[in-house]
PDB file of N, CA and C in Angstrom:
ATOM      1  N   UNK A   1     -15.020  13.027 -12.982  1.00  0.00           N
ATOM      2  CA  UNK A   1     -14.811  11.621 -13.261  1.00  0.00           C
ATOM      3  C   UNK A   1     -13.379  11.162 -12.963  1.00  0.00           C
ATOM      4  N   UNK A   2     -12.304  11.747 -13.591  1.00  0.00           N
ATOM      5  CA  UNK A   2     -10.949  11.428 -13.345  1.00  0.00           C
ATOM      6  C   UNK A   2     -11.088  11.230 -11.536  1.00  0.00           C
ATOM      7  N   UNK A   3     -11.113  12.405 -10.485  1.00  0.00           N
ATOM      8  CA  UNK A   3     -11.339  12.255  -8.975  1.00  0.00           C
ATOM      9  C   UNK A   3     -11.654  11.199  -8.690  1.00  0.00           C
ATOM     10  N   UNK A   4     -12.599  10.937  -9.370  1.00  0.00           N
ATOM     11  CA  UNK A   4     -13.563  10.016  -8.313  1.00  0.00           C
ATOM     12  C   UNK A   4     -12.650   8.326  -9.102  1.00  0.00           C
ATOM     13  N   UNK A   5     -12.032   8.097 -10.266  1.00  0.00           N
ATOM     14  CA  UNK A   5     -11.764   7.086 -10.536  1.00  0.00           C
ATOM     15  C   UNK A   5     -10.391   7.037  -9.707  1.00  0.00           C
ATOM     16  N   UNK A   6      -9.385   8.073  -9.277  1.00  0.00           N
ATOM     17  CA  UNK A   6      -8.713   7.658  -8.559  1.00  0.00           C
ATOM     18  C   UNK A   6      -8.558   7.630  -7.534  1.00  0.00           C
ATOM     19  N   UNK A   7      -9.602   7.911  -6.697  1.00  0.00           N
ATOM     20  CA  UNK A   7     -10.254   7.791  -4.956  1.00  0.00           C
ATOM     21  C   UNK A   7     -10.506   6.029  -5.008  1.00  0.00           C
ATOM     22  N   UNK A   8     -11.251   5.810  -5.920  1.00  0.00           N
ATOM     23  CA  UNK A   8     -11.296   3.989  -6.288  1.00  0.00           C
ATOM     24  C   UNK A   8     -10.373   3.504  -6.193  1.00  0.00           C
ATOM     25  N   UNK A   9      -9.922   4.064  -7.455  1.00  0.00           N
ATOM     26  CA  UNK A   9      -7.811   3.465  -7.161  1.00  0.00           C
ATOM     27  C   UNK A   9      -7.092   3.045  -5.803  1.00  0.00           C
ATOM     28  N   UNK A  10      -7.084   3.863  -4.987  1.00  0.00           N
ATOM     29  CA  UNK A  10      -6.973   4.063  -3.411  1.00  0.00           C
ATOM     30  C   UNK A  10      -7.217   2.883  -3.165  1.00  0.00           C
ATOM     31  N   UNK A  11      -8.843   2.608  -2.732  1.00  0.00           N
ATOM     32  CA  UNK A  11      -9.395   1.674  -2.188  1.00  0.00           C
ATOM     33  C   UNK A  11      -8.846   0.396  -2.780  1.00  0.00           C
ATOM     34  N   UNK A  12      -8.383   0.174  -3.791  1.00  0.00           N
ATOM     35  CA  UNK A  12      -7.385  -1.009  -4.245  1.00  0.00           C
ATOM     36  C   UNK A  12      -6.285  -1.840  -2.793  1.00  0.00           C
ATOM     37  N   UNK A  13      -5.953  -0.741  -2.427  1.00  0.00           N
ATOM     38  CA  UNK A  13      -5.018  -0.896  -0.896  1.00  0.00           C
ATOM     39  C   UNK A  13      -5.476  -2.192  -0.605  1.00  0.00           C
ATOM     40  N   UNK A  14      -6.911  -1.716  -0.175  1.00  0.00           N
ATOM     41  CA  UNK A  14      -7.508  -2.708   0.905  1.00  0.00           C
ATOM     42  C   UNK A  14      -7.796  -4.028   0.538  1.00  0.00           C
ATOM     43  N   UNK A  15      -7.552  -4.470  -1.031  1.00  0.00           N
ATOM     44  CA  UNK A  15      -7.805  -5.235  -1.813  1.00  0.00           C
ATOM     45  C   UNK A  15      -5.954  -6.286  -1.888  1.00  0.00           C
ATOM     46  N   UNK A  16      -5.252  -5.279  -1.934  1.00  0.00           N
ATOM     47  CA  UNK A  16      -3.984  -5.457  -2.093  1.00  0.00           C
ATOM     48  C   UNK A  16      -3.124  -6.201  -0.566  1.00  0.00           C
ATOM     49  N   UNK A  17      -3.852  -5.480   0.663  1.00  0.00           N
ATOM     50  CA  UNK A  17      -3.909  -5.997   1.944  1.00  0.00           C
ATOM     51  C   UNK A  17      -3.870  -7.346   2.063  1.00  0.00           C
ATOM     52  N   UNK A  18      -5.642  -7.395   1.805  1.00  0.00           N
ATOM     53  CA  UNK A  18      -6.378  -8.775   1.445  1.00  0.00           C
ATOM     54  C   UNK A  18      -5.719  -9.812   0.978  1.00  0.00           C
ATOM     55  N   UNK A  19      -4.967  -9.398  -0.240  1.00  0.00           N
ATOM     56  CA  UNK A  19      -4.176 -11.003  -1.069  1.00  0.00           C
ATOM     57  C   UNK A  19      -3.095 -11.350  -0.544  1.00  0.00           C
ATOM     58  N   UNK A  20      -2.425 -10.453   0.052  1.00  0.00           N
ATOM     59  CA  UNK A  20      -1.303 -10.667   0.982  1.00  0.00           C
ATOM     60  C   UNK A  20      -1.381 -11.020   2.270  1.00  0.00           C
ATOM     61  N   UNK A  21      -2.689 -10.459   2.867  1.00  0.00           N
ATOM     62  CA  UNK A  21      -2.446 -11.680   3.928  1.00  0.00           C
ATOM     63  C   UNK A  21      -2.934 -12.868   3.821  1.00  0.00           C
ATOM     64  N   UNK A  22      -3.400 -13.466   2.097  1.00  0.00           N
ATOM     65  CA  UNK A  22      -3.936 -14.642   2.058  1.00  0.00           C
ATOM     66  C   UNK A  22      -2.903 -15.427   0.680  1.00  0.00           C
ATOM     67  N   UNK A  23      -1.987 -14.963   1.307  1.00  0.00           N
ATOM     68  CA  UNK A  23      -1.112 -15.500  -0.300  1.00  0.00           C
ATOM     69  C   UNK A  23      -0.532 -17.070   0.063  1.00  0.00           C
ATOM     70  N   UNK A  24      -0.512 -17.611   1.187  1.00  0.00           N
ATOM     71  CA  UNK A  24      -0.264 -18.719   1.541  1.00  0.00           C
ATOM     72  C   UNK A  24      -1.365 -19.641   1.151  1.00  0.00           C
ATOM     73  N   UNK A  25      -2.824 -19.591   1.759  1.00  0.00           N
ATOM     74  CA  UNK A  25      -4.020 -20.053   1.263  1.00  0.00           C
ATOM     75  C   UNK A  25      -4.289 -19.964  -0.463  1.00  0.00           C
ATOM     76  N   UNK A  26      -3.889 -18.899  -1.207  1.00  0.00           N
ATOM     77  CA  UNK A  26      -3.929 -18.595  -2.595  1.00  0.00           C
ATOM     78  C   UNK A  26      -3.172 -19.904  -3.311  1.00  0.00           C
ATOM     79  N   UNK A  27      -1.981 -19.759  -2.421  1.00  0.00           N
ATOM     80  CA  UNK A  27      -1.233 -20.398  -3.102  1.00  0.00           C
ATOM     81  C   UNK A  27      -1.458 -22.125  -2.858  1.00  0.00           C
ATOM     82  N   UNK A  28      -1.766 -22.851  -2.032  1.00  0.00           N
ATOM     83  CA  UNK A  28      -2.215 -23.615  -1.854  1.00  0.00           C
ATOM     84  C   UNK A  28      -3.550 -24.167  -2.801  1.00  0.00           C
ATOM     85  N   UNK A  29      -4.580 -23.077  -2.842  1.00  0.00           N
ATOM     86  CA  UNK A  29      -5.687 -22.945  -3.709  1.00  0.00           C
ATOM     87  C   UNK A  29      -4.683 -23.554  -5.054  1.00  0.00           C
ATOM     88  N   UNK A  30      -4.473 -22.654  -5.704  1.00  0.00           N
ATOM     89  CA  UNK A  30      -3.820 -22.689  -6.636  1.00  0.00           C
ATOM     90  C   UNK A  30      -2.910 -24.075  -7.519  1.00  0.00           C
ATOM     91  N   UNK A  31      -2.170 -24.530  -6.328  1.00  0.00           N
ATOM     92  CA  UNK A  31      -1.587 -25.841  -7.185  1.00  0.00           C
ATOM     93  C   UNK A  31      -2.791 -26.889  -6.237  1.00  0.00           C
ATOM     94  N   UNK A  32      -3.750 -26.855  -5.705  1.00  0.00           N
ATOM     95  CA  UNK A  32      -4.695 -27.805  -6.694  1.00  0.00           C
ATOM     96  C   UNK A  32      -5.263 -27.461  -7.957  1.00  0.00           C
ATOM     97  N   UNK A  33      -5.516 -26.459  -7.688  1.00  0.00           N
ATOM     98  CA  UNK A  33      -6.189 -26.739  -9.629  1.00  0.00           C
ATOM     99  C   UNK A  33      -4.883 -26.733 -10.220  1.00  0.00           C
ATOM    100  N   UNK A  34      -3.859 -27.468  -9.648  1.00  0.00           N
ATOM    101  CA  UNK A  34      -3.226 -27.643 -11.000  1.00  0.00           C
ATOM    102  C   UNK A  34      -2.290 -26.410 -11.649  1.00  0.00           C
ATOM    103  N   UNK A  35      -2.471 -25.089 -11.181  1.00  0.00           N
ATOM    104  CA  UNK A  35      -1.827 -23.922 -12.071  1.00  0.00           C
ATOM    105  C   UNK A  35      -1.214 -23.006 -10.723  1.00  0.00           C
ATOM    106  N   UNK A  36      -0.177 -23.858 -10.719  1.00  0.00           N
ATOM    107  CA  UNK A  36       0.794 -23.170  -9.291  1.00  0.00           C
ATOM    108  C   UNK A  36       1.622 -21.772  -9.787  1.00  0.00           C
ATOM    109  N   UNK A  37       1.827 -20.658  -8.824  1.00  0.00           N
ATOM    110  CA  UNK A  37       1.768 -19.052  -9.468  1.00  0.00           C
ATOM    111  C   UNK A  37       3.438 -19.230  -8.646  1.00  0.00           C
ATOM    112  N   UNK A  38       4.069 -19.375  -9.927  1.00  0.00           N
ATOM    113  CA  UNK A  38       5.717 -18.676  -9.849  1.00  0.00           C
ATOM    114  C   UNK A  38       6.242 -17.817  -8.845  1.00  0.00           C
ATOM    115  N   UNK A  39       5.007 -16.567  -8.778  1.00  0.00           N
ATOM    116  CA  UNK A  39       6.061 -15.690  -8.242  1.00  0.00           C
ATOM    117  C   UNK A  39       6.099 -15.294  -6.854  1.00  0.00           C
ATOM    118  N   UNK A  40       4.804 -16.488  -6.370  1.00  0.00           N
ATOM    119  CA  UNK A  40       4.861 -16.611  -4.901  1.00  0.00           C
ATOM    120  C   UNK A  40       5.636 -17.416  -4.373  1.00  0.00           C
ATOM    121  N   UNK A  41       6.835 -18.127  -5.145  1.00  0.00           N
ATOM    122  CA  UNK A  41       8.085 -18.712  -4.472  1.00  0.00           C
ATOM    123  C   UNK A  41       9.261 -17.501  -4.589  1.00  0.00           C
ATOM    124  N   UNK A  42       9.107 -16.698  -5.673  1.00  0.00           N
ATOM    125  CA  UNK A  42      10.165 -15.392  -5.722  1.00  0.00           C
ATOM    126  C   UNK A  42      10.381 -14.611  -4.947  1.00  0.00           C
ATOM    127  N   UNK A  43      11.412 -14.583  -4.098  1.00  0.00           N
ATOM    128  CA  UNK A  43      11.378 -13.182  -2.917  1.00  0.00           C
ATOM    129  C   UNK A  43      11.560 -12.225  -3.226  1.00  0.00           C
ATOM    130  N   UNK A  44      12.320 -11.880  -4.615  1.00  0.00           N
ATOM    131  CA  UNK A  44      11.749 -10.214  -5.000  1.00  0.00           C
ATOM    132  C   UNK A  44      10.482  -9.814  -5.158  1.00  0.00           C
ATOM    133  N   UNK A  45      10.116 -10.533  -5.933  1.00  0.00           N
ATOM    134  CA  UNK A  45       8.420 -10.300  -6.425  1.00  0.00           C
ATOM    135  C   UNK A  45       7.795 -10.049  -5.165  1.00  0.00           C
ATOM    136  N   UNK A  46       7.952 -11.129  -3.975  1.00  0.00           N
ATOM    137  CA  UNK A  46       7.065 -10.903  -2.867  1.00  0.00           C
ATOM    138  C   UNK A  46       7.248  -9.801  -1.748  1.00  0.00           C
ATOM    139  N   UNK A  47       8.610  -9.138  -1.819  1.00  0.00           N
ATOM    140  CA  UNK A  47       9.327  -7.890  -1.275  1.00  0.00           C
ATOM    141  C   UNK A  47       8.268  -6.734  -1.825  1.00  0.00           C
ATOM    142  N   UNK A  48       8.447  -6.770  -3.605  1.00  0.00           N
ATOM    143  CA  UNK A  48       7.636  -6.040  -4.274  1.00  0.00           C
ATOM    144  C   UNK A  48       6.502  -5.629  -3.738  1.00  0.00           C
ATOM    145  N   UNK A  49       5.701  -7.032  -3.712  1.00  0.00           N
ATOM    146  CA  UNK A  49       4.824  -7.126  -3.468  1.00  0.00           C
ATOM    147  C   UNK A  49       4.217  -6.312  -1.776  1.00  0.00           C
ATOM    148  N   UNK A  50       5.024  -6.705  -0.952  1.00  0.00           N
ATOM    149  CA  UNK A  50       4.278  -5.973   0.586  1.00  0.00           C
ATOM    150  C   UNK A  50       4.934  -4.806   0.206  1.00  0.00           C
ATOM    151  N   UNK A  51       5.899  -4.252  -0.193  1.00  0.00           N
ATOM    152  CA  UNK A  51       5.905  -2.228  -0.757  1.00  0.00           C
ATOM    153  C   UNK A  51       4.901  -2.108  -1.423  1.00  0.00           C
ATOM    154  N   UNK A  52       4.540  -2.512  -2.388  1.00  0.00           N
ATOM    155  CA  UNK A  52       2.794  -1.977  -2.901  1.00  0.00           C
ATOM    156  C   UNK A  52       2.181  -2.258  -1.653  1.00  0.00           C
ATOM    157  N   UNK A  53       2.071  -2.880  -0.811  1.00  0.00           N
ATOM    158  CA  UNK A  53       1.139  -3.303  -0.139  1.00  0.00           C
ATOM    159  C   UNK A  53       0.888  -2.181   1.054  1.00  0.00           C
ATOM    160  N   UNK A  54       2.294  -1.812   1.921  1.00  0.00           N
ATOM    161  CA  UNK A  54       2.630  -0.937   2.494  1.00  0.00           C
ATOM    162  C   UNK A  54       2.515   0.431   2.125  1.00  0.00           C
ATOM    163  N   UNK A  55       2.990   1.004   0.897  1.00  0.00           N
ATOM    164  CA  UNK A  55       2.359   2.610   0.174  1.00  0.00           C
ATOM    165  C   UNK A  55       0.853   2.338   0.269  1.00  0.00           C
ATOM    166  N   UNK A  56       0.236   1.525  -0.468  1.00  0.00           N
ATOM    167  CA  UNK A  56      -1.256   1.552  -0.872  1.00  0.00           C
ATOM    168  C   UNK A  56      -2.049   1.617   0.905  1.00  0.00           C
ATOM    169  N   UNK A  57      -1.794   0.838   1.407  1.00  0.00           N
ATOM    170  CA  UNK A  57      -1.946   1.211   2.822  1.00  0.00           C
ATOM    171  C   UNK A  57      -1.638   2.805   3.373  1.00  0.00           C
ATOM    172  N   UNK A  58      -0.562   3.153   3.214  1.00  0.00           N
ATOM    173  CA  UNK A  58      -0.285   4.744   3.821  1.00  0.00           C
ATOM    174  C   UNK A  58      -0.968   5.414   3.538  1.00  0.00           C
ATOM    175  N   UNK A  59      -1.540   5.644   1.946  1.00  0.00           N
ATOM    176  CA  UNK A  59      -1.818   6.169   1.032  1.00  0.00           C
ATOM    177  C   UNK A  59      -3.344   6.079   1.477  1.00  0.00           C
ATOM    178  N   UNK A  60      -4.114   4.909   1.843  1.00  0.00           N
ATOM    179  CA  UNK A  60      -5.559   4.890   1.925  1.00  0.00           C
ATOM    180  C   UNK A  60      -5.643   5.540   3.459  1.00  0.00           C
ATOM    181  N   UNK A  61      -5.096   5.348   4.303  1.00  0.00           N
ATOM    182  CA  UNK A  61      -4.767   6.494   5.702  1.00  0.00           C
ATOM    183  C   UNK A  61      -4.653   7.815   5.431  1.00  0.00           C
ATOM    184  N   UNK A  62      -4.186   7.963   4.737  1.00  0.00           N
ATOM    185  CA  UNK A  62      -4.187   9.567   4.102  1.00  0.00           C
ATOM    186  C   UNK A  62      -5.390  10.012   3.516  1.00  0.00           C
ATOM    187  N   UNK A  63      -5.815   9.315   2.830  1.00  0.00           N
ATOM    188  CA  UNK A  63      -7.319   9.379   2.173  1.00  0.00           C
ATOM    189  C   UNK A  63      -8.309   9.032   3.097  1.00  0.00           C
ATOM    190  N   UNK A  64      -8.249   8.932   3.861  1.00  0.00           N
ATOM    191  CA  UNK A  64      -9.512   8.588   4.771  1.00  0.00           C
ATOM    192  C   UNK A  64      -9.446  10.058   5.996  1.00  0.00           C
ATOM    193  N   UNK A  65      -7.986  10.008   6.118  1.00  0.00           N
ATOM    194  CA  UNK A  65      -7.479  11.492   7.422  1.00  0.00           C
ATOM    195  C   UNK A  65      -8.621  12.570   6.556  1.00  0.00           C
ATOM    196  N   UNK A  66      -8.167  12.761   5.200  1.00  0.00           N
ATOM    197  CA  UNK A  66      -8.792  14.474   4.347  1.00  0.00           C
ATOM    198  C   UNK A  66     -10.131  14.236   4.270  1.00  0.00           C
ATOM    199  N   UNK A  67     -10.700  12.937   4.481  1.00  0.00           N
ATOM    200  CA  UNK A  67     -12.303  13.141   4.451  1.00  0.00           C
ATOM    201  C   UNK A  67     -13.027  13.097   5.926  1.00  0.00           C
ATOM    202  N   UNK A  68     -13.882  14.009   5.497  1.00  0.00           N
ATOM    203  CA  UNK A  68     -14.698  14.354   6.537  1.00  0.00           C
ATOM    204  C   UNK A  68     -14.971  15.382   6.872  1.00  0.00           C
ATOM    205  N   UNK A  69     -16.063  16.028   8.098  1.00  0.00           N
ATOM    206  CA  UNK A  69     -16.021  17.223   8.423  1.00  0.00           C
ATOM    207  C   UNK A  69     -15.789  17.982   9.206  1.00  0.00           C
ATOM    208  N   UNK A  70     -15.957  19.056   9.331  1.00  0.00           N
ATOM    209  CA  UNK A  70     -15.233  20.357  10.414  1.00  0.00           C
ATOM    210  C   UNK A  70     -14.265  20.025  10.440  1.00  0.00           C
ATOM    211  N   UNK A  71     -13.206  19.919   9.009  1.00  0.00           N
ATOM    212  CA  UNK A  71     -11.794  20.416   9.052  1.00  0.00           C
ATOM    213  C   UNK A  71     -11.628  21.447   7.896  1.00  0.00           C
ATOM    214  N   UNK A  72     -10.381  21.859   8.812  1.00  0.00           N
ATOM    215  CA  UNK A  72     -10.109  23.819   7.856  1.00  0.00           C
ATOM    216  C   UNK A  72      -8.784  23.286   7.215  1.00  0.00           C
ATOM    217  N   UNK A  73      -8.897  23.950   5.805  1.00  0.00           N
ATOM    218  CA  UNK A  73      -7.826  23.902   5.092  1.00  0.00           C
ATOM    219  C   UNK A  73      -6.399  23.540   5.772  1.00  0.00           C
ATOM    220  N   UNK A  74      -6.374  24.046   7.007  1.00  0.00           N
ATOM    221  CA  UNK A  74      -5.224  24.366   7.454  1.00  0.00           C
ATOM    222  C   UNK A  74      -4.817  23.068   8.669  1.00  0.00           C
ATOM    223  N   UNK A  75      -5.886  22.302   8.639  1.00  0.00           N
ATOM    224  CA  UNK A  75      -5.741  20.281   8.938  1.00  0.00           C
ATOM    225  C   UNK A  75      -5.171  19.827   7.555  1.00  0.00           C
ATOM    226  N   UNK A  76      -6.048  19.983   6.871  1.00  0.00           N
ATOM    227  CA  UNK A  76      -5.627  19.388   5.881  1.00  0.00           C
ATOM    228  C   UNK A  76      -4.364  19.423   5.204  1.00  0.00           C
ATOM    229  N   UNK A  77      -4.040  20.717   4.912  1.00  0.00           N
ATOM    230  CA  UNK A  77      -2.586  20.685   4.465  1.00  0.00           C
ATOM    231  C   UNK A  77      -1.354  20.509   5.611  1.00  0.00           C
ATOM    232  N   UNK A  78      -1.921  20.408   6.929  1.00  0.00           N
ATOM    233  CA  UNK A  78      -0.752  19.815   8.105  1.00  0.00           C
ATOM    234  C   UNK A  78      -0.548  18.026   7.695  1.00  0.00           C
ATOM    235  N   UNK A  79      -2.112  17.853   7.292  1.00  0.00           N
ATOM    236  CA  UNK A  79      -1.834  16.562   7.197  1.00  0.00           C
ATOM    237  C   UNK A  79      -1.013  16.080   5.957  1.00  0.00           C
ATOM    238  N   UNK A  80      -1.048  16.553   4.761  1.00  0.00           N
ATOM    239  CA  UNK A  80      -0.613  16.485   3.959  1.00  0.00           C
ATOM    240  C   UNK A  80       0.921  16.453   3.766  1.00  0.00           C
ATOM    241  N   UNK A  81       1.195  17.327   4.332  1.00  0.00           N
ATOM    242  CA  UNK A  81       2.613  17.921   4.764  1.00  0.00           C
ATOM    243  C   UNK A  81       3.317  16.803   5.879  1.00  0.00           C
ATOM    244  N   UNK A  82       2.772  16.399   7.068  1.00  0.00           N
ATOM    245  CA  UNK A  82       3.758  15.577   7.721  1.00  0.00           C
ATOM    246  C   UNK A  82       3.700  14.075   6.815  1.00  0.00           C
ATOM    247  N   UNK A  83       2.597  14.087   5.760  1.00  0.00           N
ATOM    248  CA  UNK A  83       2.661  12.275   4.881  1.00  0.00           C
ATOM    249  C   UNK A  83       3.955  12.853   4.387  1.00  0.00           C
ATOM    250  N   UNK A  84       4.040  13.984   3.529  1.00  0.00           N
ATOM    251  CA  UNK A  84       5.078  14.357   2.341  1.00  0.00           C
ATOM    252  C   UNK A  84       6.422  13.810   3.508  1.00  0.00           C
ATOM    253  N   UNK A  85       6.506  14.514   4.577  1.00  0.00           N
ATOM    254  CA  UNK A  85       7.870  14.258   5.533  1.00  0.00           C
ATOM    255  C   UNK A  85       7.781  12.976   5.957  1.00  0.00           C
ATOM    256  N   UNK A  86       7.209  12.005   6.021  1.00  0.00           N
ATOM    257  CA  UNK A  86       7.130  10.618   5.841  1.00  0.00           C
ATOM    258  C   UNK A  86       7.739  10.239   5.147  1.00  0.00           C
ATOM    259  N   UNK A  87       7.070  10.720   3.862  1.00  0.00           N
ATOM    260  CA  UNK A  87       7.806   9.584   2.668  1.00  0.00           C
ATOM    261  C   UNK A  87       9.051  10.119   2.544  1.00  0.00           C
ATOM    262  N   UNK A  88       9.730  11.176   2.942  1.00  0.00           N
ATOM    263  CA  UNK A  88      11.496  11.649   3.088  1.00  0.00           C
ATOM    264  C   UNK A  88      11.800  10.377   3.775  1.00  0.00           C
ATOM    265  N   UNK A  89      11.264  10.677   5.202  1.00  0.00           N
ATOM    266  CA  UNK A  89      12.084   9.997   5.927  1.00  0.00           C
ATOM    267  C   UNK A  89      12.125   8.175   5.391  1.00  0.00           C
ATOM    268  N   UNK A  90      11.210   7.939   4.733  1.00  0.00           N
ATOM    269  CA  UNK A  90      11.213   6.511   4.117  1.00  0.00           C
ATOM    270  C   UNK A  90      11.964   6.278   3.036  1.00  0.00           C
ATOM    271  N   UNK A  91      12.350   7.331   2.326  1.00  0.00           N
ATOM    272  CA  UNK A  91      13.112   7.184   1.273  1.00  0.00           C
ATOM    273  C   UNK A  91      14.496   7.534   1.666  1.00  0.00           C
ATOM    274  N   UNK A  92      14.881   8.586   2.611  1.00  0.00           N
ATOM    275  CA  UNK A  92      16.301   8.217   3.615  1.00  0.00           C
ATOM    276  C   UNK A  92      16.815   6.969   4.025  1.00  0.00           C
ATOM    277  N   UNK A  93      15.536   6.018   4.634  1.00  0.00           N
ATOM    278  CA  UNK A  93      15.970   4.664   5.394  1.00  0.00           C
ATOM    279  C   UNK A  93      16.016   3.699   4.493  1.00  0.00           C
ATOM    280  N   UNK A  94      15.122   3.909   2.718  1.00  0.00           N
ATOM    281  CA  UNK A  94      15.608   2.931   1.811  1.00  0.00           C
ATOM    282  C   UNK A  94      16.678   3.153   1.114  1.00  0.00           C
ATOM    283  N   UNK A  95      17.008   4.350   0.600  1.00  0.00           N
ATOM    284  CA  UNK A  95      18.307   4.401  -0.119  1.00  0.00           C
ATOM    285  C   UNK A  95      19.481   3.900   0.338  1.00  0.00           C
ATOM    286  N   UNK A  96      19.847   3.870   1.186  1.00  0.00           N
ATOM    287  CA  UNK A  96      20.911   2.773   1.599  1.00  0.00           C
ATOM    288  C   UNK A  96      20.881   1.543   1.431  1.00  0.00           C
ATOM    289  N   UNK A  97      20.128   0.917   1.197  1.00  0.00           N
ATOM    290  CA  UNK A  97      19.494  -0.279   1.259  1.00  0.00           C
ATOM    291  C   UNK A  97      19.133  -1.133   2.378  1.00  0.00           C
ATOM    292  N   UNK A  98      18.784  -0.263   3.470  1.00  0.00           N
ATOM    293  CA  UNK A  98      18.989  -0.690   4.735  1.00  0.00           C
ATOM    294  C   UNK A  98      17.477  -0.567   5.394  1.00  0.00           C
ATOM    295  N   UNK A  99      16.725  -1.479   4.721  1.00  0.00           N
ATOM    296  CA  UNK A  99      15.189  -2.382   5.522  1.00  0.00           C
ATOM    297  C   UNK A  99      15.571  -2.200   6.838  1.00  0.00           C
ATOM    298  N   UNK A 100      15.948  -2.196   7.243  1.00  0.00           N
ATOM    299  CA  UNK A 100      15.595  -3.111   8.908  1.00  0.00           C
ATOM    300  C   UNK A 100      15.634  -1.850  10.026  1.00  0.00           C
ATOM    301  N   UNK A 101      15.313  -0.601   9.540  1.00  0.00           N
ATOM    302  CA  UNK A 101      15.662   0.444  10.583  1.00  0.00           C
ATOM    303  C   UNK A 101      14.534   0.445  10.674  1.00  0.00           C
TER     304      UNK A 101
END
């Protein structure tokens, strides 16, 4: 049960995708009815926001690479292994604070 609730989790990504590339239309939606959402004028929040958007994405690529068949342990943990050296190299190019590389 735990597995399988956070394989779901995952699939959130694609959900998370979704609102972001519709956060202009949302937001529009939105102050007609009247109840306009704060934190889609905030540029931290919305920075925030495409890094969840961007991990949850990597993250469901990764989960989709380990499923399937006729692969040997030894795909799998290559694959595993160059995400892990990913996220180095992503956390090298953020600690500086330097986006734009």
């Amino acid at each position: 049960m735990p597995y399988h609730c956070a394989v779901r989790w995952l699939s959130l990504g694609n959900v998370f995708l979704r609102v972001f590339e519709l956060l202009a239309e949302i937001e529009i939606f939105m102050q007609d009815k009247g109840k306009p959402i704060p934190e889609l004028q905030d540029e931290i929040w919305l920075m925030e926001l495409a890094f969840l958007v961007d991990m949850t994405t990597h993250l469901n690529g990764l989960n989709v690479s380990l499923q399937g068949r006729e692969q040997t342990i030894v795909d799998l943990y290559e694959k595993i292994q160059a995400f892990r050296a990913k996220l180095n190299l992503w956390i090298q190019q953020i600690s500086p604070n330097n986006y734009f590389q």
